[in-house]
N, C-alpha and C. Protein backbone atom coordinates (compact mmCIF):
# COMPACT_ATOMS: atom_id res chain seq x y z
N UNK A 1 0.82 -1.19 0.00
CA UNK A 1 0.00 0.00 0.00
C UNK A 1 0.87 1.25 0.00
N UNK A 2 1.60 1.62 1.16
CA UNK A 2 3.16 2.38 0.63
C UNK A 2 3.54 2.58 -0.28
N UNK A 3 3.72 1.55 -1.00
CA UNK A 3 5.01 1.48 -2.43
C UNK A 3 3.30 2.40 -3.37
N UNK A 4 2.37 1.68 -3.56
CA UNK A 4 1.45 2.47 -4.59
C UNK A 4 1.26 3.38 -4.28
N UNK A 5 1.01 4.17 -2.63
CA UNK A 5 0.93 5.83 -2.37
C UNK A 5 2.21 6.28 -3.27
N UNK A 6 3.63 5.69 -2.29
CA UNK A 6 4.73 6.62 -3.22
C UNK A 6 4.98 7.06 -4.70
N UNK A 7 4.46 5.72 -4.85
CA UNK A 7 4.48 5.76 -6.68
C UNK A 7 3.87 7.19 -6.76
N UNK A 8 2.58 6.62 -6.57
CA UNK A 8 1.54 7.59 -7.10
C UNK A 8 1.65 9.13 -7.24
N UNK A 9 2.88 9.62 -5.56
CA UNK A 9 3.04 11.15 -5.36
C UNK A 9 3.95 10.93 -6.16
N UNK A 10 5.39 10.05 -6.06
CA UNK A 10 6.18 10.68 -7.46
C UNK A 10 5.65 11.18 -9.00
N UNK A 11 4.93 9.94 -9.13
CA UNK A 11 4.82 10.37 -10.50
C UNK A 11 4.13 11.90 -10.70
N UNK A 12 2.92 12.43 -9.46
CA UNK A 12 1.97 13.83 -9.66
C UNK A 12 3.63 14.26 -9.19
N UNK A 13 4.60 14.27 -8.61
CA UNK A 13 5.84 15.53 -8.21
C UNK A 13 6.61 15.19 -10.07
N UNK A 14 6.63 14.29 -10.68
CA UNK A 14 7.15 14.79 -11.80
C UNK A 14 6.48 15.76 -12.63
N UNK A 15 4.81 14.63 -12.50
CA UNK A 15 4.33 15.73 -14.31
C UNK A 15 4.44 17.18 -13.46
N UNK A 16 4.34 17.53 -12.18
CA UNK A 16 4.11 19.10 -11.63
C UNK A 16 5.56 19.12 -11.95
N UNK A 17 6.50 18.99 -12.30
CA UNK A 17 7.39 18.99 -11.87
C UNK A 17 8.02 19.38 -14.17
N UNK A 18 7.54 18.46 -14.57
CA UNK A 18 7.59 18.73 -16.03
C UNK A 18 6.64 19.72 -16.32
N UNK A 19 5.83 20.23 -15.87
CA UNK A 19 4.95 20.92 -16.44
C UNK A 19 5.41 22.62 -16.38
N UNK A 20 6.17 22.50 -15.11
CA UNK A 20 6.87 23.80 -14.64
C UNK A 20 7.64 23.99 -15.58
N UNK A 21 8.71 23.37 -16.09
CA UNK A 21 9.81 23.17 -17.01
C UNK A 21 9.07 24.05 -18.04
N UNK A 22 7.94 23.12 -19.24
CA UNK A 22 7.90 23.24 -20.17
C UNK A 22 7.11 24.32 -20.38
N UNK A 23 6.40 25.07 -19.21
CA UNK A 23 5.40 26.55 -18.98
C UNK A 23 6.54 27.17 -19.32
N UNK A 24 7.82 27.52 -18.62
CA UNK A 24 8.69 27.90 -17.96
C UNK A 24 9.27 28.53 -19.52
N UNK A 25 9.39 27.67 -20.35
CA UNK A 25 10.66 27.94 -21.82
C UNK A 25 9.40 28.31 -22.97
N UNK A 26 8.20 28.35 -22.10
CA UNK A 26 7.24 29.21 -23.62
C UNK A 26 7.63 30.59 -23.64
N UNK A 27 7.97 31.28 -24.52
CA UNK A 27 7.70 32.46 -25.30
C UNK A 27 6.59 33.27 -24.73
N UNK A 28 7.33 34.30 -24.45
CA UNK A 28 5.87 35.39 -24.07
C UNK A 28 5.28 36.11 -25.29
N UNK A 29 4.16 36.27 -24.83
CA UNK A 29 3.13 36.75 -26.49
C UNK A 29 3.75 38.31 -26.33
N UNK A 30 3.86 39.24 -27.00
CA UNK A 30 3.54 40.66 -26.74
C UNK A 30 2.67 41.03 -25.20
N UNK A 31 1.94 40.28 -25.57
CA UNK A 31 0.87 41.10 -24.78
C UNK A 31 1.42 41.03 -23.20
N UNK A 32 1.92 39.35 -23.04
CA UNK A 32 2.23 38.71 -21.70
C UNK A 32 3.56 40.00 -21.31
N UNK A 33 4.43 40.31 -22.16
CA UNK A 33 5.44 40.89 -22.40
C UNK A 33 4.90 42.49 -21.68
N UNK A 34 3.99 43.07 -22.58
CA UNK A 34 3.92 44.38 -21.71
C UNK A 34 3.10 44.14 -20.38
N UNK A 35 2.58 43.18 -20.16
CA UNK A 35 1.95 43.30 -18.56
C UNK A 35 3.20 42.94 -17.63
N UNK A 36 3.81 42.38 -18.21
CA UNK A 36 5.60 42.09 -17.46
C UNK A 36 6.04 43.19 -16.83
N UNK A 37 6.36 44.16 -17.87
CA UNK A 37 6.75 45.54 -18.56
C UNK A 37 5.96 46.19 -17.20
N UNK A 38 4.44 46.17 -17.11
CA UNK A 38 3.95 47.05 -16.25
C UNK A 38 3.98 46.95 -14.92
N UNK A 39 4.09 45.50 -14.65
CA UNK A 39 3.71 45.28 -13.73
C UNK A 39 5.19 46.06 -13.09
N UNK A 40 6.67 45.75 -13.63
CA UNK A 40 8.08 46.01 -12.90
C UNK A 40 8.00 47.35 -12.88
N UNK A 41 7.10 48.31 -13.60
CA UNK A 41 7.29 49.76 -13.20
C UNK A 41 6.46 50.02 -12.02
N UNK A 42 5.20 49.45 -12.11
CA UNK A 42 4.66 49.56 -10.84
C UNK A 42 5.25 49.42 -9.24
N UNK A 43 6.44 48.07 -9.67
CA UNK A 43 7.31 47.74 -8.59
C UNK A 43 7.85 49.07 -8.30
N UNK A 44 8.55 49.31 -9.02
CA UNK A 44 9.51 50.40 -9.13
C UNK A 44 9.44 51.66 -9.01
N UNK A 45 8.19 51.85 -8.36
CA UNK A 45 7.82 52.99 -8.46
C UNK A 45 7.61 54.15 -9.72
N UNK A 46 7.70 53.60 -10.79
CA UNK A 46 8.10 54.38 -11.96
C UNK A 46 7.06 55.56 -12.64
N UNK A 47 7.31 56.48 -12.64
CA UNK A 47 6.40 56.99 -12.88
C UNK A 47 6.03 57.44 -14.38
N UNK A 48 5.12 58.38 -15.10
CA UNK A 48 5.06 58.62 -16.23
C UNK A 48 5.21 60.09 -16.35
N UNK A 49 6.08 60.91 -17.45
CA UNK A 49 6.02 61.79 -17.85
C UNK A 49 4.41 63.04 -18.08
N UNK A 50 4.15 64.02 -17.23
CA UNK A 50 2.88 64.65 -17.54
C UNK A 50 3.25 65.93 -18.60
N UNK A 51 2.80 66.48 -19.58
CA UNK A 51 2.59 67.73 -19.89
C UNK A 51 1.26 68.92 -19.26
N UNK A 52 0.84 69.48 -19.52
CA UNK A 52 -0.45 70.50 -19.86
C UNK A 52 -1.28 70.63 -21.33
N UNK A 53 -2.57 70.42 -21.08
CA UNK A 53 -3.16 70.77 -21.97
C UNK A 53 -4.28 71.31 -21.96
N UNK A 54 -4.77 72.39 -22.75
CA UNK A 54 -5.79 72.94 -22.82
C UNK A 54 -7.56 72.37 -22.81
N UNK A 55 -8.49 72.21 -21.86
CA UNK A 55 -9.58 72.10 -21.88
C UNK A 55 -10.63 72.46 -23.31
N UNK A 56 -11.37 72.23 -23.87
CA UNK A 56 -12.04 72.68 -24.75
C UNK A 56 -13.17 73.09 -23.86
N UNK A 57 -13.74 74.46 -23.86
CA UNK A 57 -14.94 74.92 -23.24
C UNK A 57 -16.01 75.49 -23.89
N UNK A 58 -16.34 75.23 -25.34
CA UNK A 58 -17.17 75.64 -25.79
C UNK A 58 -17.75 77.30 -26.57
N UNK A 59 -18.24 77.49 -26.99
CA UNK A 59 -18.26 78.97 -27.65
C UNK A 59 -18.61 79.65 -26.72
N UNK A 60 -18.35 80.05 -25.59
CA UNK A 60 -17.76 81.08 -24.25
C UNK A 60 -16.50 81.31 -24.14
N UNK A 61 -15.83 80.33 -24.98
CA UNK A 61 -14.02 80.67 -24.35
C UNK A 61 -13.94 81.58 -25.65
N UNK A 62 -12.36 81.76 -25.32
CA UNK A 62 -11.35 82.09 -26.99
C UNK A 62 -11.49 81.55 -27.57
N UNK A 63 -11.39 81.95 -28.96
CA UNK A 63 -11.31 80.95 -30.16
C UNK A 63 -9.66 81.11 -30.41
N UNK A 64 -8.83 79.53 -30.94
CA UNK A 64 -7.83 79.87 -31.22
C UNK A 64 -6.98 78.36 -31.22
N UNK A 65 -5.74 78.57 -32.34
CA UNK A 65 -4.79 77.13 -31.98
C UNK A 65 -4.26 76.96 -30.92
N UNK A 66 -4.30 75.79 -30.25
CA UNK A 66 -4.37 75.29 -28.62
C UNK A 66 -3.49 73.87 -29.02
N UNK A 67 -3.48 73.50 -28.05
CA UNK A 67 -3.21 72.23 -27.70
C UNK A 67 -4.21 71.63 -26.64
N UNK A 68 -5.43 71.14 -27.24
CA UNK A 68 -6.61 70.85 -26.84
C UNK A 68 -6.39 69.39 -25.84
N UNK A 69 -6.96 69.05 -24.91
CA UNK A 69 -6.74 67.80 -24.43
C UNK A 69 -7.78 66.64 -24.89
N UNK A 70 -7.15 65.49 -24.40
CA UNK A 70 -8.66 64.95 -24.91
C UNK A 70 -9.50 64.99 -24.69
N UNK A 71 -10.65 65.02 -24.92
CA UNK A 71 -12.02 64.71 -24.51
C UNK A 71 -12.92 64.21 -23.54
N UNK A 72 -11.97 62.80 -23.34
CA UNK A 72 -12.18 61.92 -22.36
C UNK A 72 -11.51 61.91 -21.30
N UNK A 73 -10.98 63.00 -21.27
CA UNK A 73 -9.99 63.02 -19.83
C UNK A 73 -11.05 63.76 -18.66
N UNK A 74 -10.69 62.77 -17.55
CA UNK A 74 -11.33 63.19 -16.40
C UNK A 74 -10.19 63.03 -15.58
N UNK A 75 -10.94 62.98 -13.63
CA UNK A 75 -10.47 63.38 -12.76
C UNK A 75 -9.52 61.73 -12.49
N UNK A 76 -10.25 60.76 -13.42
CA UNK A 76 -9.89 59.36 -13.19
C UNK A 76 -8.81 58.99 -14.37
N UNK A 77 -8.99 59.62 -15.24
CA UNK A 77 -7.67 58.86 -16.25
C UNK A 77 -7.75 60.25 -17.53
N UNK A 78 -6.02 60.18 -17.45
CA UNK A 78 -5.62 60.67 -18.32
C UNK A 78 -5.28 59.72 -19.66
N UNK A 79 -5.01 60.68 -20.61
CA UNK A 79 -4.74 60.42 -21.69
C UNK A 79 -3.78 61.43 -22.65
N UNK A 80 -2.95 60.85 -23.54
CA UNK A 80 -1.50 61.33 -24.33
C UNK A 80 -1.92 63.09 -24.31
N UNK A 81 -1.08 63.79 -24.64
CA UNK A 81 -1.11 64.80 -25.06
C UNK A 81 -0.98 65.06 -26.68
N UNK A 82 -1.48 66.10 -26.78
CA UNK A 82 -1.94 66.13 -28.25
C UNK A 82 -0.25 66.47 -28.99
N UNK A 83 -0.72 66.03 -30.38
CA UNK A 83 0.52 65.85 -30.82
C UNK A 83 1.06 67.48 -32.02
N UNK A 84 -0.55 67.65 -32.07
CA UNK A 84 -0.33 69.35 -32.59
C UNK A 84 -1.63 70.20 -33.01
N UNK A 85 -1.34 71.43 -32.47
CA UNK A 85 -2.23 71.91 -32.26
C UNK A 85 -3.89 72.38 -33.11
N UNK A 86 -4.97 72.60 -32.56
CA UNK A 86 -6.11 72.03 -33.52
C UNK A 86 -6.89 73.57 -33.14
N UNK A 87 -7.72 74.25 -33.97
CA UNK A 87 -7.97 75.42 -33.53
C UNK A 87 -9.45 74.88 -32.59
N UNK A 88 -9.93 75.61 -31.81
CA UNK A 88 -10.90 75.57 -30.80
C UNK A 88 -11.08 76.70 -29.65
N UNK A 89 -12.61 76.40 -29.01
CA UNK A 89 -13.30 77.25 -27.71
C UNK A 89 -12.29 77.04 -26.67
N UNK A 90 -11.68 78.35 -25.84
CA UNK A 90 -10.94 77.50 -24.73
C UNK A 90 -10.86 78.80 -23.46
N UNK A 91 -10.92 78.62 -22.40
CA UNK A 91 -10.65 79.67 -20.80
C UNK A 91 -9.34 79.80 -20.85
N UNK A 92 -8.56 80.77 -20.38
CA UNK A 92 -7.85 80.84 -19.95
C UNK A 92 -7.29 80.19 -18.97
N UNK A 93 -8.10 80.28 -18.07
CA UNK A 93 -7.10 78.76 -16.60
C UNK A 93 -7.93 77.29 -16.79
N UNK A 94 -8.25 77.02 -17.69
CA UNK A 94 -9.13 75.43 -18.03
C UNK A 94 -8.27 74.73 -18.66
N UNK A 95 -7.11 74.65 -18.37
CA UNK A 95 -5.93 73.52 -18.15
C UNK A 95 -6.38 71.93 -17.30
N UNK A 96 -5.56 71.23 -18.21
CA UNK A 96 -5.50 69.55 -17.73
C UNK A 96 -4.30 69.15 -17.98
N UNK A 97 -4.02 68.11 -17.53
CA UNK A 97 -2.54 67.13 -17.65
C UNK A 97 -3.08 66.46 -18.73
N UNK A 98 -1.67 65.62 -19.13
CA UNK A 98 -1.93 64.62 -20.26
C UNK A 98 -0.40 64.21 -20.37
N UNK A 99 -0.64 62.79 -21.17
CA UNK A 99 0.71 61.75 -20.30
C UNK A 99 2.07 62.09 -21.72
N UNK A 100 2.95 62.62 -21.58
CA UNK A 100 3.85 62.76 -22.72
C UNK A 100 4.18 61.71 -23.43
């Protein structure tokens, strides 16, 4: 009864044991690759580059070429900064960040 328990755990400590191996030497996709990527900046405290960018406020502001932000930027997530400038409505202090 012994000898068939032992068997039995060796053989589950190999295949766990091969299975590690052969996970181990796959190729990361891209994708696996940048969550790698993110996760070690997160370690690292790393942070991201911010600029400024202009709010769009509608036909109350200035009219004029800006560097408009996006759209979708809120208090919860930013997004790139614009890459050149687009004419539009805008305040004077209705500034936002945006990630360089």
């Amino acid at each position: 009864m012994k000898t068939k328990f032992f068997a039995l755990l060796g053989s589950l400590l190999l295949v766990a044991g091969l299975s590690v191996v052969l996970f181990a030497r796959k190729p990361l996709t891209p994708q696996e690759e940048l969550i790698l990527r993110n996760a070690e900046a997160i370690a690292q405290n790393e942070g991201t580059p911010v600029g400024s960018c202009v709010r769009n406020s509608g036909p109350n502001g200035e009219y004029g070429l800006k560097m408009f932000c996006d759209s979708k930027t809120n208090t919860d997530m930013i997004y790139p900064c614009p890459t050149a400038p687009t004419y539009g409505y805008s305040l004077e202090n209705n500034k936002d960040r945006c990630t360089k």
